[in-house]
Protein backbone atom coordinates (compact mmCIF):
# COMPACT_ATOMS: atom_id res chain seq x y z
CA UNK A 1 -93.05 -0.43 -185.24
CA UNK A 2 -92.67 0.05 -188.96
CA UNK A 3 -90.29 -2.73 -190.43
CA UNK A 4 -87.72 -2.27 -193.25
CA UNK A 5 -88.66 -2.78 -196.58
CA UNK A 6 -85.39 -5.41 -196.79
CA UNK A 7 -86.46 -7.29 -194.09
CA UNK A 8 -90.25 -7.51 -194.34
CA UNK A 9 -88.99 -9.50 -197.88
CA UNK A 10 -87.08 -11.65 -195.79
CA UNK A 11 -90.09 -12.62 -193.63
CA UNK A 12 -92.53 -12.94 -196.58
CA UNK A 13 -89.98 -15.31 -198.62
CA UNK A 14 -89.53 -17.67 -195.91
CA UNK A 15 -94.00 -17.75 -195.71
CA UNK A 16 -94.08 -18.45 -199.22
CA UNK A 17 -91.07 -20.93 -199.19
CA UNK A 18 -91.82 -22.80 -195.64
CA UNK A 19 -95.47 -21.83 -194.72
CA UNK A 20 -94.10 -20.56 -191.57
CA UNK A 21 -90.87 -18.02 -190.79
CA UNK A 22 -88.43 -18.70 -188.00
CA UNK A 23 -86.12 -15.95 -186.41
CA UNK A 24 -83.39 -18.92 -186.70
CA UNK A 25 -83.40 -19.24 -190.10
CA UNK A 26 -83.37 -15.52 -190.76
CA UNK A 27 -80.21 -15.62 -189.25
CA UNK A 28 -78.66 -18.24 -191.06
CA UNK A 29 -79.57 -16.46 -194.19
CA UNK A 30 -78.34 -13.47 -193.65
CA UNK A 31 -74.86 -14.50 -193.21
CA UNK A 32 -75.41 -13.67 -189.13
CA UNK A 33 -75.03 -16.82 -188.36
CA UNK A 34 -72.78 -19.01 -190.38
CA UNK A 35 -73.98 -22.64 -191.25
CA UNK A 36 -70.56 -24.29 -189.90
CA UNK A 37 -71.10 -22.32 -186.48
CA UNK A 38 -74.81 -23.34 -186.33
CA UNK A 39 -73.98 -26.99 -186.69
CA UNK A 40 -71.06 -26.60 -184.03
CA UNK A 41 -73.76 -25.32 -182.04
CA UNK A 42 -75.81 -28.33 -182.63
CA UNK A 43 -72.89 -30.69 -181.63
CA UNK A 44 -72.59 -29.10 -178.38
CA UNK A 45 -68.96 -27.59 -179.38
CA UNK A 46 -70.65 -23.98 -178.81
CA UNK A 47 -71.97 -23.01 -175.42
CA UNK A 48 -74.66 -20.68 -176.95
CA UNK A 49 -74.97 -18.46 -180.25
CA UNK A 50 -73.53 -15.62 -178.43
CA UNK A 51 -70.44 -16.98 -179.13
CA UNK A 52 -70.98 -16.93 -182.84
CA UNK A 53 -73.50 -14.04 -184.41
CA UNK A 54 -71.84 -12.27 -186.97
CA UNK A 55 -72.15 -8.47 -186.29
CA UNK A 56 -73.90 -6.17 -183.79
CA UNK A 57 -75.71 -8.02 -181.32
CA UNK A 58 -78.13 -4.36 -181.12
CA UNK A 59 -78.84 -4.88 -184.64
CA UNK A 60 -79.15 -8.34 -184.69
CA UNK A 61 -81.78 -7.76 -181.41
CA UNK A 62 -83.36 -4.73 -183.24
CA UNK A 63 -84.30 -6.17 -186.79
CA UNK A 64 -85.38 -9.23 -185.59
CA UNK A 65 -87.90 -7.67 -182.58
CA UNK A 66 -89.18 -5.99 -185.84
CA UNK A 67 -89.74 -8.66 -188.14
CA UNK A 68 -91.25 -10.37 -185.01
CA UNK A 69 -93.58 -7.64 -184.82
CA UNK A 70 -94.61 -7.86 -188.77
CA UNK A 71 -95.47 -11.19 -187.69
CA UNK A 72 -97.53 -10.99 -185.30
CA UNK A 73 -99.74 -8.36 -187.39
CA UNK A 74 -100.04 -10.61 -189.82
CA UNK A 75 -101.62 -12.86 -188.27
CA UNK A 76 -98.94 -15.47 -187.87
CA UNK A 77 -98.84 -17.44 -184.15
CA UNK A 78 -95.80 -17.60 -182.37
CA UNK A 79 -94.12 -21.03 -180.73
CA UNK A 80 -91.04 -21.48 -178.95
CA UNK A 81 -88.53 -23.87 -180.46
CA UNK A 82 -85.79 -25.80 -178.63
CA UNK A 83 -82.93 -27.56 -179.81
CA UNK A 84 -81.29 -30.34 -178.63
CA UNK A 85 -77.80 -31.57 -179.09
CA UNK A 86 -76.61 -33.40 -182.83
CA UNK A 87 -75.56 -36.63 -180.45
CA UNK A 88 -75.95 -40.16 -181.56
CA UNK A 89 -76.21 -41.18 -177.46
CA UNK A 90 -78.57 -38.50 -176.51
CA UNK A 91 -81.15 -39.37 -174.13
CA UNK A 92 -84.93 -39.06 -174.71
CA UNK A 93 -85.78 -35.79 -172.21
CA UNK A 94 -81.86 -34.40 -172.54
CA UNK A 95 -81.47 -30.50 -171.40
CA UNK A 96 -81.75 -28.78 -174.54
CA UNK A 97 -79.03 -26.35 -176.08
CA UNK A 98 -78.45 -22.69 -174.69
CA UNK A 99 -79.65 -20.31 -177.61
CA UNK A 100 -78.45 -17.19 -175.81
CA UNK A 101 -77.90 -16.40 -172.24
CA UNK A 102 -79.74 -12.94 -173.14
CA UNK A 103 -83.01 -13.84 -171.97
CA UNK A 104 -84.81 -11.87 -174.58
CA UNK A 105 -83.15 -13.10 -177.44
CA UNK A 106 -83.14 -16.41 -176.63
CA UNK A 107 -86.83 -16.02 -177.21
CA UNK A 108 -86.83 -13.79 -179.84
CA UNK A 109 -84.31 -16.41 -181.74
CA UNK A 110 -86.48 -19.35 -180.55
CA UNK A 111 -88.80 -17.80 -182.11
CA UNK A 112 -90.93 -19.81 -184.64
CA UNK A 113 -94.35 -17.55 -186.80
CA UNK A 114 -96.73 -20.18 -188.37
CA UNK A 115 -100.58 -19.34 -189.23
CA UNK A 116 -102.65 -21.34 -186.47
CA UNK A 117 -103.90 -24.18 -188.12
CA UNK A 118 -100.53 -25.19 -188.56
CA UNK A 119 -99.35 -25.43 -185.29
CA UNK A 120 -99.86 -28.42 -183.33
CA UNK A 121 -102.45 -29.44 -180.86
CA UNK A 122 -100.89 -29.98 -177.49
CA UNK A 123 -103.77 -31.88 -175.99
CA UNK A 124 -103.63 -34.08 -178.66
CA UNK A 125 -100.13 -34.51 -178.95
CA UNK A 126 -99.55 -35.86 -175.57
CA UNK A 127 -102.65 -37.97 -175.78
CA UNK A 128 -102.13 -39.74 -178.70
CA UNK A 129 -99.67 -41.79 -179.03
CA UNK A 130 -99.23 -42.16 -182.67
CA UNK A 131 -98.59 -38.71 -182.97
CA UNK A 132 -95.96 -38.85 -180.15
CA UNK A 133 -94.04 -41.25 -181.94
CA UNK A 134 -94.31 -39.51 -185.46
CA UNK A 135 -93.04 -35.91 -183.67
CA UNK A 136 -90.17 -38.42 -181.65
CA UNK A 137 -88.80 -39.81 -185.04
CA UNK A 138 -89.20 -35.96 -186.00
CA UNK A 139 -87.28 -35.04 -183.53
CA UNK A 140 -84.84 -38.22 -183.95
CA UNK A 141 -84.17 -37.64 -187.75
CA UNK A 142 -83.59 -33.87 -186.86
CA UNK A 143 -80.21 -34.49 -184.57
CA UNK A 144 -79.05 -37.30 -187.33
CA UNK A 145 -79.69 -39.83 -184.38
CA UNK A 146 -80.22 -43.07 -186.73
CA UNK A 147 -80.97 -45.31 -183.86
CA UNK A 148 -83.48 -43.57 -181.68
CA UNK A 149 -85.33 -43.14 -185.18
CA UNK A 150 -85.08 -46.59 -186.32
CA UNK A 151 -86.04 -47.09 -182.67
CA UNK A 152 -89.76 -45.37 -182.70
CA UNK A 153 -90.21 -46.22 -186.31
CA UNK A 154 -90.30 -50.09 -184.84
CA UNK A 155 -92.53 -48.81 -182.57
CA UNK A 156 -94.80 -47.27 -184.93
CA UNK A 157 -94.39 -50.43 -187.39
CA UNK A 158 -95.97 -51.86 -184.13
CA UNK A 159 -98.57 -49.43 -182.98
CA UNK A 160 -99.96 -48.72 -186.63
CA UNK A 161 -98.87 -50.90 -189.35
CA UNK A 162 -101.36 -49.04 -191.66
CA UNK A 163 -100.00 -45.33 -191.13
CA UNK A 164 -99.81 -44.22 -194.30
CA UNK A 165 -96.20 -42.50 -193.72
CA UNK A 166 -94.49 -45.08 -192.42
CA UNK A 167 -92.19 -46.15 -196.15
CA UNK A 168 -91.81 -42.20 -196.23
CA UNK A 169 -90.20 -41.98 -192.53
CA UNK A 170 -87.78 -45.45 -193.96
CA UNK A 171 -86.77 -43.45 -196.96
CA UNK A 172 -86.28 -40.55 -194.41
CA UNK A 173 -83.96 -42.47 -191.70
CA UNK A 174 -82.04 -44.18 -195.17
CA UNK A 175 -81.05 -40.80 -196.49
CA UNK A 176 -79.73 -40.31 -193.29
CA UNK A 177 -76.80 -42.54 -193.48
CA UNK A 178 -75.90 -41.39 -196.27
CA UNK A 179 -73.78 -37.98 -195.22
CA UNK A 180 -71.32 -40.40 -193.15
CA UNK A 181 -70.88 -42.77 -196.94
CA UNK A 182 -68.93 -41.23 -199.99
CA UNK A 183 -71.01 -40.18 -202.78
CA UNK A 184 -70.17 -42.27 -205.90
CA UNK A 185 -72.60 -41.51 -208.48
CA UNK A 186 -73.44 -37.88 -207.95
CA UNK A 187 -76.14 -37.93 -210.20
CA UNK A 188 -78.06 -40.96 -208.56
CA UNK A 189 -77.58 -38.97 -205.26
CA UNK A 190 -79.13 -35.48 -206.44
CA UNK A 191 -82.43 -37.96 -207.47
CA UNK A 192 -82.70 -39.39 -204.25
CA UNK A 193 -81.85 -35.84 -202.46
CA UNK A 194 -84.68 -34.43 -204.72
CA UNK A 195 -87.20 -37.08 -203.72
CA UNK A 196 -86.08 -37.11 -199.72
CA UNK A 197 -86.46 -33.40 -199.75
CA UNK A 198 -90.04 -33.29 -200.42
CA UNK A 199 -90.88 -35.76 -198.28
CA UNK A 200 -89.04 -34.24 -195.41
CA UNK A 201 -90.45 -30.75 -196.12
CA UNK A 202 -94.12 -32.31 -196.20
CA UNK A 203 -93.19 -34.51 -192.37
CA UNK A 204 -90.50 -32.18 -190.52
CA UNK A 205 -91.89 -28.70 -191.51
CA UNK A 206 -89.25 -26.34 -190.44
CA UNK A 207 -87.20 -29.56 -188.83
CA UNK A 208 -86.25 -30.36 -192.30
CA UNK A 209 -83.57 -28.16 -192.85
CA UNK A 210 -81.53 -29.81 -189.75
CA UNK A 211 -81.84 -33.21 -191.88
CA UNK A 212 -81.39 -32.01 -195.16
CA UNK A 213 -78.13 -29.42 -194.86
CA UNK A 214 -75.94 -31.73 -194.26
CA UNK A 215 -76.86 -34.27 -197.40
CA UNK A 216 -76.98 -31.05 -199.16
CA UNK A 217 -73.63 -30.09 -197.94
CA UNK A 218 -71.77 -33.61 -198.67
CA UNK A 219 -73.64 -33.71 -202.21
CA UNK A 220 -71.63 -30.48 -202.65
CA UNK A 221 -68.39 -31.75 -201.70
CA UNK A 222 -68.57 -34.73 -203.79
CA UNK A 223 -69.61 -32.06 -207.16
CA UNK A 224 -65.84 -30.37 -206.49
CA UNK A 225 -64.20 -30.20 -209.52
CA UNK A 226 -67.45 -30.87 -211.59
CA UNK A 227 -68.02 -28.37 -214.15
CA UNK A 228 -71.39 -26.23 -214.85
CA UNK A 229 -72.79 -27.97 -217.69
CA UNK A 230 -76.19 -26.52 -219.15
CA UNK A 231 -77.80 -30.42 -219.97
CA UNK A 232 -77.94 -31.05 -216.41
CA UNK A 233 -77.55 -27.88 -214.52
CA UNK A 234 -78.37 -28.99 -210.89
CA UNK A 235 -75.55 -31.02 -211.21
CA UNK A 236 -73.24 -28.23 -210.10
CA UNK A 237 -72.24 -26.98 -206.56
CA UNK A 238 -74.10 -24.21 -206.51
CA UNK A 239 -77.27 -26.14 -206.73
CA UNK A 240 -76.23 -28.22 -203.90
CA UNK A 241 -74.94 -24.99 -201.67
CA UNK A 242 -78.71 -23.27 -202.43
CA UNK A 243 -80.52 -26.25 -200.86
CA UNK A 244 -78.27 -26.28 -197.94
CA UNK A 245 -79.16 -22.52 -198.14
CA UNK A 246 -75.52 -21.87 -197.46
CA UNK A 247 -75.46 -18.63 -198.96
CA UNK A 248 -71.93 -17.38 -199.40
CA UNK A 249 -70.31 -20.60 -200.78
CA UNK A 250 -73.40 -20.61 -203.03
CA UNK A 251 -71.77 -17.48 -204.61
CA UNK A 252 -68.31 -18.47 -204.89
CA UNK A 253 -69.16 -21.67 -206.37
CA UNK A 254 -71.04 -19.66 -209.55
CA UNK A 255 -68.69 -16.90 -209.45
CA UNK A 256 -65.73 -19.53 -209.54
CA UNK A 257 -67.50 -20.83 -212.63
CA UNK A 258 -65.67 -19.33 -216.09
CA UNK A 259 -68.61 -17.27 -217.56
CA UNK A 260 -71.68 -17.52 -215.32
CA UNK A 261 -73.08 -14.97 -216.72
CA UNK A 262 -74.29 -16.49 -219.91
CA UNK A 263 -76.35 -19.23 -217.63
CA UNK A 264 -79.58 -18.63 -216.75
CA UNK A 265 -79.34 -21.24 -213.66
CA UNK A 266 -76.33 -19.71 -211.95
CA UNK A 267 -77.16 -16.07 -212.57
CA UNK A 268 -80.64 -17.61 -210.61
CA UNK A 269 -78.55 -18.86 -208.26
CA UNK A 270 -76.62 -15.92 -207.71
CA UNK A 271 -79.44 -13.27 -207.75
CA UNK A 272 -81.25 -15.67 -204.91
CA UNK A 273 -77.84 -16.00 -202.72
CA UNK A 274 -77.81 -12.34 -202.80
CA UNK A 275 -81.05 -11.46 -201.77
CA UNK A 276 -80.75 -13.07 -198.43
CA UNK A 277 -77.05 -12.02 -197.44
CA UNK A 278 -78.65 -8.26 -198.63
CA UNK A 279 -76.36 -8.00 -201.43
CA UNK A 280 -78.56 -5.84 -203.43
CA UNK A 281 -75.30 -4.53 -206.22
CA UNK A 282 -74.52 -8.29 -206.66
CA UNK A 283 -78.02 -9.54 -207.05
CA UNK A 284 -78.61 -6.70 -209.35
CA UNK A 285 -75.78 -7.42 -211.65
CA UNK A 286 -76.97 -11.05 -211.31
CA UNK A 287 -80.77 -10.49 -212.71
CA UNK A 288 -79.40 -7.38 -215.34
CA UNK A 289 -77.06 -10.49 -216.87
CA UNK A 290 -80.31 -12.77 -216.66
CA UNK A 291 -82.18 -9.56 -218.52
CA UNK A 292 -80.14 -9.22 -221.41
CA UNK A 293 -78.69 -12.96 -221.67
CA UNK A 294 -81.85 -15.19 -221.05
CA UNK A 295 -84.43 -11.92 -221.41
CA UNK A 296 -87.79 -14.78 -221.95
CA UNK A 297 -86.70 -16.34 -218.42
CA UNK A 298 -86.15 -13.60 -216.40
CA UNK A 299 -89.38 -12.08 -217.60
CA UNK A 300 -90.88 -15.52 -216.61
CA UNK A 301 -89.60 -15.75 -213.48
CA UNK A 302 -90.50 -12.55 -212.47
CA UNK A 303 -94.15 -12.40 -213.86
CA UNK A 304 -94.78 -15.61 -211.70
CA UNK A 305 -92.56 -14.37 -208.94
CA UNK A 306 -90.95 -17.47 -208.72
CA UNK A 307 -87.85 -15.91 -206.83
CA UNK A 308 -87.89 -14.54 -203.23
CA UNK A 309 -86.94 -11.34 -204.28
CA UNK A 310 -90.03 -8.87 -203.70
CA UNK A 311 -88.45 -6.03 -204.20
CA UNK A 312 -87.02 -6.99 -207.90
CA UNK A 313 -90.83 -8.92 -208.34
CA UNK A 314 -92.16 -5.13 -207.55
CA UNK A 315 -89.78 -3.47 -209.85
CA UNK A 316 -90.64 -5.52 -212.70
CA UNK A 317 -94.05 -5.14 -212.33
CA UNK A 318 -93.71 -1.23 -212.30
CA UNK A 319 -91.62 -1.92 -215.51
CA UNK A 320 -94.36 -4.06 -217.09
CA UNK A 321 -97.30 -1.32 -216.21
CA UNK A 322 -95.02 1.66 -217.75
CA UNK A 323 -94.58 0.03 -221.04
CA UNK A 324 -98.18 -1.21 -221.34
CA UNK A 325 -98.74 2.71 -221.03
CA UNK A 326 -96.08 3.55 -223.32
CA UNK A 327 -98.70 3.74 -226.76
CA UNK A 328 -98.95 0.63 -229.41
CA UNK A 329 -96.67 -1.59 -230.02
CA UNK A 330 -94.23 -0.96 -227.02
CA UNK A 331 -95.19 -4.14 -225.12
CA UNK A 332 -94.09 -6.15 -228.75
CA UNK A 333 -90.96 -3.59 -228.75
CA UNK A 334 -89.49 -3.80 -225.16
CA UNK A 335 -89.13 -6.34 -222.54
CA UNK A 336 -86.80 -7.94 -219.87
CA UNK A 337 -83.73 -7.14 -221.83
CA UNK A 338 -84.75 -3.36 -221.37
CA UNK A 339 -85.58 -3.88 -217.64
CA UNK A 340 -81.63 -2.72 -216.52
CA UNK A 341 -81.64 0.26 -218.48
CA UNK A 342 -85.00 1.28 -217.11
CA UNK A 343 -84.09 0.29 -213.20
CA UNK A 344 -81.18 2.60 -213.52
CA UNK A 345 -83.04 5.73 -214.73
CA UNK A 346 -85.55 5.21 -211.60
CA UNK A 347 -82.18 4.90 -209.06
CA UNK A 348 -79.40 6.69 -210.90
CA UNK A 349 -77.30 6.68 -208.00
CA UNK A 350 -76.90 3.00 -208.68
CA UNK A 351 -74.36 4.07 -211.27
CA UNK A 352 -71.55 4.81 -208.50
CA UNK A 353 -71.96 1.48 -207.55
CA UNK A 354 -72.61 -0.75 -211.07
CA UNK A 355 -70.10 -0.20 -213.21
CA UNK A 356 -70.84 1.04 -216.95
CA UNK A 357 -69.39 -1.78 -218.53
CA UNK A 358 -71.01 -4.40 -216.66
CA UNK A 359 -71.45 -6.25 -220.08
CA UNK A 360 -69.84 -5.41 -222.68
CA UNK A 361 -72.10 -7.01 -225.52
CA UNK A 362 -73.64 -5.54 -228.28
CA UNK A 363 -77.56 -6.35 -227.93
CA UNK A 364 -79.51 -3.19 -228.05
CA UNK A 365 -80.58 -4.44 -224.01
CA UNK A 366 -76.79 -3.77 -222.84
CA UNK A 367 -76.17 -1.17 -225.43
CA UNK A 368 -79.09 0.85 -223.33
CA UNK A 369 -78.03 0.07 -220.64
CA UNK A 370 -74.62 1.70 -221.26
CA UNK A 371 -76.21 5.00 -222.86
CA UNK A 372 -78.19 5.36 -219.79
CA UNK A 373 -75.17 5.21 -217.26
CA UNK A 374 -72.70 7.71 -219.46
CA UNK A 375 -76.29 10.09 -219.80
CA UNK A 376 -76.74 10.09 -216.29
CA UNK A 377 -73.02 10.40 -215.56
CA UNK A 378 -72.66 13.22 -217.91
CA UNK A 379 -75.88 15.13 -216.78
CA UNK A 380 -74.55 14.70 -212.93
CA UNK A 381 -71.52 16.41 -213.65
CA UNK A 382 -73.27 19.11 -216.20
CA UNK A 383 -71.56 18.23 -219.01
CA UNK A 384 -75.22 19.12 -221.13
CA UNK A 385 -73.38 18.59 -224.76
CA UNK A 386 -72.46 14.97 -223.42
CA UNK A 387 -75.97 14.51 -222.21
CA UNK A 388 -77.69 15.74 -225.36
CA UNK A 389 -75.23 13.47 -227.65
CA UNK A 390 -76.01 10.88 -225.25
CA UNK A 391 -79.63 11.38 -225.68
CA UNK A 392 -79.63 11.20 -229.00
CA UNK A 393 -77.68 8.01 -229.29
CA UNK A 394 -80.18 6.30 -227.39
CA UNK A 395 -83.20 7.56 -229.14
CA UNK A 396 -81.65 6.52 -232.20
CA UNK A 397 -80.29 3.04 -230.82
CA UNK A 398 -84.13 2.32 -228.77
CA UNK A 399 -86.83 4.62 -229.60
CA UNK A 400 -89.60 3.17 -227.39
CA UNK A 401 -87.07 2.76 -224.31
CA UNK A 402 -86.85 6.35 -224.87
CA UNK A 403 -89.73 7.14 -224.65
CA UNK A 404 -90.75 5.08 -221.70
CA UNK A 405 -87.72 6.94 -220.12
CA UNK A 406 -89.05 10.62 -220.90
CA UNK A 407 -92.29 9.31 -219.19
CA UNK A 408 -90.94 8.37 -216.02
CA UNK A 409 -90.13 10.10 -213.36
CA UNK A 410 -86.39 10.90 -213.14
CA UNK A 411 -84.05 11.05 -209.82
């Protein structure tokens, strides 16, 4: 079962991210299931995520038997999650939520990958008690149930005053009340966010994100009206809205601010909400404004792949190797600023979709990039003294991109 390049990215983010990838939080990604239907879900307001996938239920069932399958060749172990209702009065053993009523995907959707060593003993789990009380506050902490948390955590005051976690799981149950308290002093609250979110990440594994939306989600609120300021740029919405991983307000909330474009952080931003709704024109037009605006970071960020986006990672790389083959002095001449210009000679038919004056600046990067659509415009419709002007501009506005382009191999 061969999976799609698109989604095998998907999959291999979430490993490098999480250390583990679950079918659940594909969805939520990918815009098929929205984060305010997921945590209706979790209040009990939806009967199962029938109700609420975005899209073909076929699809949804195909891709994600597939990126099951990559998996499970990789290595990865599978475990069944369940959930459990977001209810303050839930009782310890409570009949857990309906994921689908499809019995296949319920599992598939249940579905949790991790490599073995991460998953947990079961003997010991149920033997120890320590550890049942850790994975109980877990659990606790994960439906926002402050009491049953504060509850166990006496407990394990009790049981093992030495545990090593026991101020992180406090600093875990106080961040906790603080989605139902207004946020007065943003900035104090983004600190403590940054702090809790570690922490949680490190104790809750793939739990985390059940504790951490919503903080994310109310620091976000209380940023409304705050404008992108480069000094302290994760204290904008958008930085917020990418922790919660909530994807499509992520976008609006850069493309709402006057000029994103000319900052690195929100064309970041951007580029990563796009990647995992599968918006490859936007996230292309996001990293081609990174390219010619903040060229040194975008070539930085790239080189250390310090962005899910494989594909563009890939790209880059091919990039790199061409101009290290391009003679002396190339590597000194071109660089991330070139990158657009080059990525649309490898795909021209990306010019029907990006528009020729994406940016309208006058850096030889942009300037490129702008030869190369009208050139491959003009040579698609045979209009050869168009393309030969259009040539010559660009040999005579970036020699060595020309060069590199006359060595690749054309569409």
């Amino acid at each position: 079962m061969k999976i799609d390049a698109e989604l095998q990215s998907q999959v291999d983010a979430q490993l490098l991210e999480q250390g583990s990838f679950a079918v659940l939080d594909f969805l939520m990604d990918s815009g098929r299931l929205l984060p305010d239907d997921y945590e209706r879900w979790r209040r009990g307001e939806v009967a199962s995520l029938d109700e609420v996938l975005m899209g073909s239920v076929d699809k949804i069932r195909s891709q994600v038997e597939t990126m099951a399958h990559y998996a499970r060749k990789i290595g990865l172990v599978e475990e069944q999650q369940t959930f459990h209702a977001w209810r303050p009065d839930a009782a310890p053993g409570a009949q857990p939520l309906t994921i689908s009523v499809d019995a296949n995907l319920r599992g598939l959707i249940g579905a949790r990958f991790a490599p073995a060593q991460d998953l947990p003993q079961l003997d010991l789990f149920f033997d120890n008690p320590v550890v049942a009380l850790t994975s109980g506050i877990v659990r606790a902490l994960s439906a926002g149930n402050i009491e049953e948390g504060q509850r166990l955590l006496d407990r394990l005051y009790d049981q093992a005053p030495n545990h090593a976690d026991l101020p992180a799981y406090d600093r875990l149950l106080a961040a906790l009340s603080h989605k139902t308290k207004p946020i007065d002093d943003p900035r104090r609250e983004l600190s403590l966010l940054l702090q809790v979110s570690t922490t949680a990440k490190r104790l809750m594994a793939s739990q985390a994100r059940d504790l951490l939306t919503p903080l994310w989600r109310h620091q976000a609120q209380a940023l409304r009206g705050h404008a992108f300021r480069a000094e302290e740029p994760d204290l904008h919405r958008s930085f917020s809205l990418c922790q919660a991983q909530d994807w499509e307000d992520a976008a609006d909330a850069v493309r709402a601010e006057p000029q994103w474009w000319l900052a690195a952080p929100l064309c970041l931003r951007l580029a990563q909400s796009c990647f995992y709704r599968r918006d490859r024109i936007g996230g292309l037009t996001a990293w081609f404004h990174l390219c010619w605006h903040a060229p040194a970071e975008a070539g930085d960020v790239l080189d250390h792949r310090r962005h899910p986006d494989i594909g563009m990672v890939a790209s880059w790389h091919r990039f790199s190797d061409l101009v290290e083959d391009c003679g002396p002095g190339s590597e000194d001449a071109l660089g991330a600023a070139d990158f657009p210009a080059w990525l649309l000679w490898q795909e021209p038919g990306l010019t029907r979709e990006l528009a020729a004056d994406l940016s309208t600046g006058d850096t030889t990067g942009e300037k490129s990039y702008r030869f190369v659509h009208a050139w491959i415009a003009a040579r698609r419709a045979n209009r050869h003294g168009e393309e030969m002007s259009l040539r010559k501009a660009l040999q005579a506005a970036n020699p060595v991109l020309f060069d590199c382009l006359k060595r690749s191999v054309t569409g």
